[in-house]
N, C-alpha and C. Protein backbone atom coordinates (compact mmCIF):
# COMPACT_ATOMS: atom_id res chain seq x y z
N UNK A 1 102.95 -125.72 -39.83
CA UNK A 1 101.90 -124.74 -39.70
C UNK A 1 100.64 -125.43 -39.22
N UNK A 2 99.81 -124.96 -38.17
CA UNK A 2 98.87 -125.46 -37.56
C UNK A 2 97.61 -124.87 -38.08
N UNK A 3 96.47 -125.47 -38.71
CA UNK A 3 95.27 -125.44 -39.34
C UNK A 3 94.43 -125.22 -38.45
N UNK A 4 93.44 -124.09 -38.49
CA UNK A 4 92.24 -123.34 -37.52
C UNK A 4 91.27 -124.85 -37.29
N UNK A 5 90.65 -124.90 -36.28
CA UNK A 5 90.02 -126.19 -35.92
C UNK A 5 88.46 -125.93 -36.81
N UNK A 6 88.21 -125.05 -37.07
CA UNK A 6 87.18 -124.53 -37.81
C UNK A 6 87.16 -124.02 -39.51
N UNK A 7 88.21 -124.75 -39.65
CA UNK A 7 88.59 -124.46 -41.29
C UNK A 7 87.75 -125.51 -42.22
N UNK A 8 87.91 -126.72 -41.52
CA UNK A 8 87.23 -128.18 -42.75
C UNK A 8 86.07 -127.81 -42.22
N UNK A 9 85.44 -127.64 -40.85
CA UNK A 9 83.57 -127.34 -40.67
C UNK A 9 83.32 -126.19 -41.82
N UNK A 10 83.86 -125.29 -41.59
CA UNK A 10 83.61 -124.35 -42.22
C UNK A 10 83.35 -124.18 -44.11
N UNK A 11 84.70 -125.16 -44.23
CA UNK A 11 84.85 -125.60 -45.72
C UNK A 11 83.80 -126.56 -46.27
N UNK A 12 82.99 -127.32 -45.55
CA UNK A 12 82.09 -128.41 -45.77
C UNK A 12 80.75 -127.77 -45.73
N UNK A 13 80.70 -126.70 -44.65
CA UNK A 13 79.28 -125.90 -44.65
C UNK A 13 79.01 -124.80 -46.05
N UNK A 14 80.00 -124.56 -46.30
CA UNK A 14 80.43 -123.86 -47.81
C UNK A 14 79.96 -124.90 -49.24
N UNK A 15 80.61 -126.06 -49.11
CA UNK A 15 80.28 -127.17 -50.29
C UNK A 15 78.87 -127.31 -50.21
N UNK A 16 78.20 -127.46 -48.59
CA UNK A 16 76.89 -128.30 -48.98
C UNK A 16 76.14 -127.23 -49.15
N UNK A 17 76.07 -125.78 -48.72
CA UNK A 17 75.18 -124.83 -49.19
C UNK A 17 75.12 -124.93 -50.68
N UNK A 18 76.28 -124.54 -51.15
CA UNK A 18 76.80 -124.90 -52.72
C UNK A 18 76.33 -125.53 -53.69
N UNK A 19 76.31 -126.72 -53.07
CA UNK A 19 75.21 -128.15 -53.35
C UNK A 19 73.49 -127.84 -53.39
N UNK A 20 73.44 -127.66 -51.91
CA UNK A 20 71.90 -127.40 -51.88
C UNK A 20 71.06 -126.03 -52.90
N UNK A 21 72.24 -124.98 -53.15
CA UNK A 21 70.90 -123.98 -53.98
C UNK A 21 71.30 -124.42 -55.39
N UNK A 22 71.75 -125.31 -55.92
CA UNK A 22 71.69 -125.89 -57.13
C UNK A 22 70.26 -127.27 -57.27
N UNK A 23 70.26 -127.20 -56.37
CA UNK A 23 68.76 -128.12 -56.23
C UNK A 23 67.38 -127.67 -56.08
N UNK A 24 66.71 -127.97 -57.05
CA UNK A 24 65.46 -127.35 -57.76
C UNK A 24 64.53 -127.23 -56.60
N UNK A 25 63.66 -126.49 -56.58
CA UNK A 25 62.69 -126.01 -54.63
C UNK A 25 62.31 -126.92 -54.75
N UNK A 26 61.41 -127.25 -53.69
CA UNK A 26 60.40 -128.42 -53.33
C UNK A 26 58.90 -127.53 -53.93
N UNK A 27 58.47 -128.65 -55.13
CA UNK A 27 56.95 -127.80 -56.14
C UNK A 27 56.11 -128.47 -54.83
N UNK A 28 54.91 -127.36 -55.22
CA UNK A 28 53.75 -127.70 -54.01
C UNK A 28 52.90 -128.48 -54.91
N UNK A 29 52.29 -129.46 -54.11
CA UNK A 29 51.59 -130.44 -55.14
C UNK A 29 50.05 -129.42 -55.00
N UNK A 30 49.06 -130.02 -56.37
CA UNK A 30 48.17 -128.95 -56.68
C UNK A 30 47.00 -129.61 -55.37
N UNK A 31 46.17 -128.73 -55.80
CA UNK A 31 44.66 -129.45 -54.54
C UNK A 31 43.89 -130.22 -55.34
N UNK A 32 42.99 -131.26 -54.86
CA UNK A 32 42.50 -132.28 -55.50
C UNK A 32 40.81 -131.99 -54.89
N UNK A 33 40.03 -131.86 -56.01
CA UNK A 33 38.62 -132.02 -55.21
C UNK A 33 38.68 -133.70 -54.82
N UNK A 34 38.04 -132.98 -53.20
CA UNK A 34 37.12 -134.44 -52.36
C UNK A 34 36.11 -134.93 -53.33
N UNK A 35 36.33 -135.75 -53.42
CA UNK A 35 35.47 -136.88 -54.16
C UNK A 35 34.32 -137.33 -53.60
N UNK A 36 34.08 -137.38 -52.17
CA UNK A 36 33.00 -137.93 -51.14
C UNK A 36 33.14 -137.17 -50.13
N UNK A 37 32.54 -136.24 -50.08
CA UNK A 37 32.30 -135.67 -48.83
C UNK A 37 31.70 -136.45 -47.53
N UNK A 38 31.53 -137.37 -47.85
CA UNK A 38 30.87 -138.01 -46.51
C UNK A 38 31.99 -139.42 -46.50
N UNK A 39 33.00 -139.62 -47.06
CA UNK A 39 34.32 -140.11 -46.84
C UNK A 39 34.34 -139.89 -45.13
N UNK A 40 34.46 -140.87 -44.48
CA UNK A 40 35.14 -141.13 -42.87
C UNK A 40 35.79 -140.05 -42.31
N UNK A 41 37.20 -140.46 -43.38
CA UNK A 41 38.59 -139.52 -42.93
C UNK A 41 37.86 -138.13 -43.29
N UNK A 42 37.60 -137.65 -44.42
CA UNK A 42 37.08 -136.34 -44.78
C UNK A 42 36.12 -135.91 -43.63
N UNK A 43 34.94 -136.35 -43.27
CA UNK A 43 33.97 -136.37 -41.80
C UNK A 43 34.55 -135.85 -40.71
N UNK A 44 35.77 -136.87 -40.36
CA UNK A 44 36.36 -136.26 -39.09
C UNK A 44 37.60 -135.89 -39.03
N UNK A 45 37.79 -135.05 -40.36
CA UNK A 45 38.95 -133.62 -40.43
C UNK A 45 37.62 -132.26 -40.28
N UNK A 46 36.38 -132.55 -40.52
CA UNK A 46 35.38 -131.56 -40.48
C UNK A 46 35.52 -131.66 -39.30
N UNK A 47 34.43 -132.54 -38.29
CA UNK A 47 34.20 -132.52 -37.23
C UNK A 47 35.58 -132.31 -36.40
N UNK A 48 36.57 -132.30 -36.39
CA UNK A 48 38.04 -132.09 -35.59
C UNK A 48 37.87 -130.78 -35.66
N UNK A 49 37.97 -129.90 -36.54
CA UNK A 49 38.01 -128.50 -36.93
C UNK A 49 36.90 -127.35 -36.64
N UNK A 50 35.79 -128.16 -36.44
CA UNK A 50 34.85 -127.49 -35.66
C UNK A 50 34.91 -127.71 -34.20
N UNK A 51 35.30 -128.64 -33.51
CA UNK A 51 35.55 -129.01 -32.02
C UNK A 51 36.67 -127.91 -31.44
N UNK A 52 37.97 -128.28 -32.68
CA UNK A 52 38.98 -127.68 -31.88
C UNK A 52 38.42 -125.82 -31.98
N UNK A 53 38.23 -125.45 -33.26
CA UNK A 53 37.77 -124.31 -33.15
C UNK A 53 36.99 -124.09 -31.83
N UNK A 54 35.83 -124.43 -31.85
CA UNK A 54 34.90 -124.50 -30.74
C UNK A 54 35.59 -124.37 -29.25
N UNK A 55 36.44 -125.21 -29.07
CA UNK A 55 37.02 -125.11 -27.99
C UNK A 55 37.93 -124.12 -27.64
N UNK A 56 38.64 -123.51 -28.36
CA UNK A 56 39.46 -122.57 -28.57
C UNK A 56 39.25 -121.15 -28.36
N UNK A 57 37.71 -120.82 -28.90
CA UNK A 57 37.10 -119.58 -29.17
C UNK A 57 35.63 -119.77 -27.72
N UNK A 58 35.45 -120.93 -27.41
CA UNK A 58 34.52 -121.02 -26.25
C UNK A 58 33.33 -120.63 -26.94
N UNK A 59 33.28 -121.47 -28.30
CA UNK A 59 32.14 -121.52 -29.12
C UNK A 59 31.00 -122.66 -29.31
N UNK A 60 30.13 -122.69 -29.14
CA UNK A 60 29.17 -123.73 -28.87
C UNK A 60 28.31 -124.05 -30.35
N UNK A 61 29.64 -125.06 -30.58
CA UNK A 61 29.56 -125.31 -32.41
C UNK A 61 28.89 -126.91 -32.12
N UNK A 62 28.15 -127.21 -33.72
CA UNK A 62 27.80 -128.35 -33.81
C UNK A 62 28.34 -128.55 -35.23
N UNK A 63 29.00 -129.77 -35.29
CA UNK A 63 29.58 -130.30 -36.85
C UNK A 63 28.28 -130.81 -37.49
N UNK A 64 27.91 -129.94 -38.49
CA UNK A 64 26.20 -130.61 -39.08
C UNK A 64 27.41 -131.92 -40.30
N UNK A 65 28.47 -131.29 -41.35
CA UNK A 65 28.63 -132.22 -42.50
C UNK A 65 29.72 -130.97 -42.80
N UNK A 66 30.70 -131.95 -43.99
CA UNK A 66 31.32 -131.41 -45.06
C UNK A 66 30.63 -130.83 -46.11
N UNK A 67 30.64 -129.91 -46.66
CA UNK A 67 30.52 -129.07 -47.87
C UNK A 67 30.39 -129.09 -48.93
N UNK A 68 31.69 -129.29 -49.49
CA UNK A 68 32.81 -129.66 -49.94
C UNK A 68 34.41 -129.04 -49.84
N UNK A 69 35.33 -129.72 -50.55
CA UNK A 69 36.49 -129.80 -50.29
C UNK A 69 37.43 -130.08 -51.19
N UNK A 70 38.86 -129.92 -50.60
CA UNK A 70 40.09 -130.12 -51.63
C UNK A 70 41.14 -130.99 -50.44
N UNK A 71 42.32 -131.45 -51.00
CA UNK A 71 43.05 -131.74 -50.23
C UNK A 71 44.40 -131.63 -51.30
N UNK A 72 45.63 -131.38 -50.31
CA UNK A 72 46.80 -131.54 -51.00
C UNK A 72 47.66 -132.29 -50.37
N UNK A 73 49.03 -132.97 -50.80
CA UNK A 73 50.01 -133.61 -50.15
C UNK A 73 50.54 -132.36 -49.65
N UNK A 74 51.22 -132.39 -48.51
CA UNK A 74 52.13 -131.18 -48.02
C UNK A 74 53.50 -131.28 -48.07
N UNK A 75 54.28 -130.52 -48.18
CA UNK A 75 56.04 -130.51 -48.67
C UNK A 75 56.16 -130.62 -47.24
N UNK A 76 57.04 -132.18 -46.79
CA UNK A 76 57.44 -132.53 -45.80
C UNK A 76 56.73 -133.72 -45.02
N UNK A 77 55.20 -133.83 -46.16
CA UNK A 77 55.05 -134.95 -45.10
C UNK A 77 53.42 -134.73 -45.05
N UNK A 78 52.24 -135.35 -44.94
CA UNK A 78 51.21 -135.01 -44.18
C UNK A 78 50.41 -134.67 -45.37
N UNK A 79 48.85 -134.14 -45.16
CA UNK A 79 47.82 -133.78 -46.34
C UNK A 79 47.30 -132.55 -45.41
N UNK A 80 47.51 -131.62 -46.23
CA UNK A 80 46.54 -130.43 -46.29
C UNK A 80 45.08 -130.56 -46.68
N UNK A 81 44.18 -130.20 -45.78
CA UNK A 81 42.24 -130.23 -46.26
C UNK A 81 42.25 -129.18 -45.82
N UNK A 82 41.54 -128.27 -46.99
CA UNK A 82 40.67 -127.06 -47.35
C UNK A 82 39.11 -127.44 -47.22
N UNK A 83 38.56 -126.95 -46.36
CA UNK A 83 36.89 -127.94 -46.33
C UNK A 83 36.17 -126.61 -45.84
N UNK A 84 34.84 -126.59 -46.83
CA UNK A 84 33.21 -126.40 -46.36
C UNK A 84 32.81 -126.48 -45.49
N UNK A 85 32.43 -126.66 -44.21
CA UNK A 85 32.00 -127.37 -43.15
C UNK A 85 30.42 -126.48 -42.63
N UNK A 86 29.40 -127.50 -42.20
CA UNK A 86 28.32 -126.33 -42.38
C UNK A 86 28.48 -126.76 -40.88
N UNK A 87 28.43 -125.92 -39.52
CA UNK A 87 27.82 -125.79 -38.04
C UNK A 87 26.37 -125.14 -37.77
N UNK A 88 26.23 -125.69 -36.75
CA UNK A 88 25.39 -125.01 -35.98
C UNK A 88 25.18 -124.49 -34.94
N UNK A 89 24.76 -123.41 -34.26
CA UNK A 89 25.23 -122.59 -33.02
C UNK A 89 23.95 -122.19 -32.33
N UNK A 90 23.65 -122.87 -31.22
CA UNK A 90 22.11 -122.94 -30.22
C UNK A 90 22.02 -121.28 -30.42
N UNK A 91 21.56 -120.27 -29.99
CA UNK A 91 20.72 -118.93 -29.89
C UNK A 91 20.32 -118.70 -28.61
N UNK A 92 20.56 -117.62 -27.59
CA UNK A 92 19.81 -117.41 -26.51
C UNK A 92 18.31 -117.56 -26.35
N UNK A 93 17.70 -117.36 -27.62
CA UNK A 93 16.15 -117.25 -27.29
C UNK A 93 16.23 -119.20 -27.46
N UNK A 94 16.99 -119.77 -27.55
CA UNK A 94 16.25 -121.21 -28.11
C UNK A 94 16.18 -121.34 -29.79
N UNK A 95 16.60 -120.29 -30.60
CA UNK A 95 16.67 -120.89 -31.92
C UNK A 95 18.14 -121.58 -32.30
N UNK A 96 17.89 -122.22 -33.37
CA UNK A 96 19.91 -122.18 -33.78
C UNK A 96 20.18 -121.37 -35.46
N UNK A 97 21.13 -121.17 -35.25
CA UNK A 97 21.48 -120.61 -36.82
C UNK A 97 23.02 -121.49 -36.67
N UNK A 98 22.49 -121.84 -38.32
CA UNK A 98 23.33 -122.21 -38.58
C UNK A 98 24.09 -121.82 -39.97
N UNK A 99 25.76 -121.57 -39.79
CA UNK A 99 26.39 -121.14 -40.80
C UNK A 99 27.57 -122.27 -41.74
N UNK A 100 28.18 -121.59 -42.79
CA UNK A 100 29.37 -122.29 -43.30
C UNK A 100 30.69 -121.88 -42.92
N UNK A 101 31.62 -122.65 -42.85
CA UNK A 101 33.30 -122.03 -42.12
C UNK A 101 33.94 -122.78 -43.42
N UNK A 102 35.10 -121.94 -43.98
CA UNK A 102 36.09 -122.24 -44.37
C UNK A 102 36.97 -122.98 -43.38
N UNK A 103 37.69 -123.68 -44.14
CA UNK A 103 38.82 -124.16 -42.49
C UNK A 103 40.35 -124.85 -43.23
N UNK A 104 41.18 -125.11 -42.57
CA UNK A 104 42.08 -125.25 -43.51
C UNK A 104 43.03 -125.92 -42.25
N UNK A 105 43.41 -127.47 -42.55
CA UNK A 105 43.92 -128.37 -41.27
C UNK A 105 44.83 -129.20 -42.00
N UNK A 106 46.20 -129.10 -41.22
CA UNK A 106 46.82 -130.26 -41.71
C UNK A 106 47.35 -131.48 -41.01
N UNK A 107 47.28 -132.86 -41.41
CA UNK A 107 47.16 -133.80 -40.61
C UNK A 107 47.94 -134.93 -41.12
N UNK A 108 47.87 -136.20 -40.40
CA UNK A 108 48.37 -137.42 -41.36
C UNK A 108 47.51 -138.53 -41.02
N UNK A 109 46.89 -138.92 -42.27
CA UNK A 109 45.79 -139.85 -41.74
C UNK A 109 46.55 -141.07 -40.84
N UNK A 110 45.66 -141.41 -39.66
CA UNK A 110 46.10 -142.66 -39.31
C UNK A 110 47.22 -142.12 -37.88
N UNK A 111 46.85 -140.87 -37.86
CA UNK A 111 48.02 -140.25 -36.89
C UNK A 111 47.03 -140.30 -35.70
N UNK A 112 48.07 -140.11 -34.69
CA UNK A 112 46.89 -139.36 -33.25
C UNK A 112 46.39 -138.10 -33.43
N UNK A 113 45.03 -137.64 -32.84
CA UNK A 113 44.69 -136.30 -32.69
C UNK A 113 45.82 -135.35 -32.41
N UNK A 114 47.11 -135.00 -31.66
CA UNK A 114 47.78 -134.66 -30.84
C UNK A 114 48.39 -133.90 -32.21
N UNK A 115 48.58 -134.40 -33.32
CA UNK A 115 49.30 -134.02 -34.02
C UNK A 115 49.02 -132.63 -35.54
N UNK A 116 47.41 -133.34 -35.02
CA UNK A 116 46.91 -132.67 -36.20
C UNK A 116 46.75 -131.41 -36.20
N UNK A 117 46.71 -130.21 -37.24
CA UNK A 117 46.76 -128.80 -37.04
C UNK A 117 45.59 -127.95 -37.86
N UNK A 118 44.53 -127.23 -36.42
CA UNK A 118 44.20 -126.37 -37.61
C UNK A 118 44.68 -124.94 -37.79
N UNK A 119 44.31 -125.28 -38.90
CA UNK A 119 45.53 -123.25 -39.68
C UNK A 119 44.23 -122.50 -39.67
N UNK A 120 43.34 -122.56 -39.91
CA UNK A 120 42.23 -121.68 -40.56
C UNK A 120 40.54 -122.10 -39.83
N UNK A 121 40.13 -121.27 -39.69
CA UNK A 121 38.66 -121.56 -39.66
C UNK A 121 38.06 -119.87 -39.41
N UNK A 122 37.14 -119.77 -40.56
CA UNK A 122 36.45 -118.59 -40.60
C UNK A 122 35.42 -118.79 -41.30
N UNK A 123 34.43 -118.07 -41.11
CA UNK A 123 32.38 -117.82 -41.03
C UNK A 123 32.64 -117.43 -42.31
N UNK A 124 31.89 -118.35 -43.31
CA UNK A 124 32.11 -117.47 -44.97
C UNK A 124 30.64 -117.25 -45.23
N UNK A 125 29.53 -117.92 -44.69
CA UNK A 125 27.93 -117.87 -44.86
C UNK A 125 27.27 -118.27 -43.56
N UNK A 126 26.24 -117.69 -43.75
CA UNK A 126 25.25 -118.05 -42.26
C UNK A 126 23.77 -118.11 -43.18
């Protein structure tokens, strides 16, 4: 009797599902307050997040500083920053106003720009 060529794939994709939902989820690690807002790396996850925003939206942002902030490890790899960020935005007449953005980027320190992501950026104060 000749055995379907797709019987052992099939039988093995069966075991390891099997396997895998007996294994506890991946927990999200909690957020950590920034400790130094004027931290380097912390600085230019701000300033990244106002540029790329800026560029994106054809917004004529200035990175004034961090806020403050949180950061988390991310499931898979990389740190999540939740950050404050205060900008500033020139005015037709010549004034500037300047506001606060939530923003929310995930990255790996020590990585190239190319890689890094922002998820979030929105006007929470002016």
């Amino acid at each position: 009797m000749r055995r379907s060529p797709l019987a052992f794939p099939l039988g093995v994709v069966a075991l390891l599902l099997a396997a895998a939902a007996t294994l506890p989820a991946p927990s999200r690690a909690e957020w950590a307050a920034v400790a130094d807002v004027n931290d380097l790396v912390i600085k230019q996850v701000g300033q990244f997040a106002v540029l790329v925003y800026g560029l994106a939206h054809r917004k004529d942002l200035a990175f004034l500083g961090v806020v403050r902030g949180q950061t988390q490890e991310a499931v898979g790899g990389g740190t999540n920053y939740r950050l404050v960020v205060a900008a500033a935005r020139p005015g037709a007449d010549g004034t500037t106003t300047t506001a606060e953005y939530d923003c929310l980027v995930w990255g790996v320190p020590g990585s190239r720009s190319d890689t890094w992501k922002l998820r979030r950026f929105r006007k929470i104060h002016s």
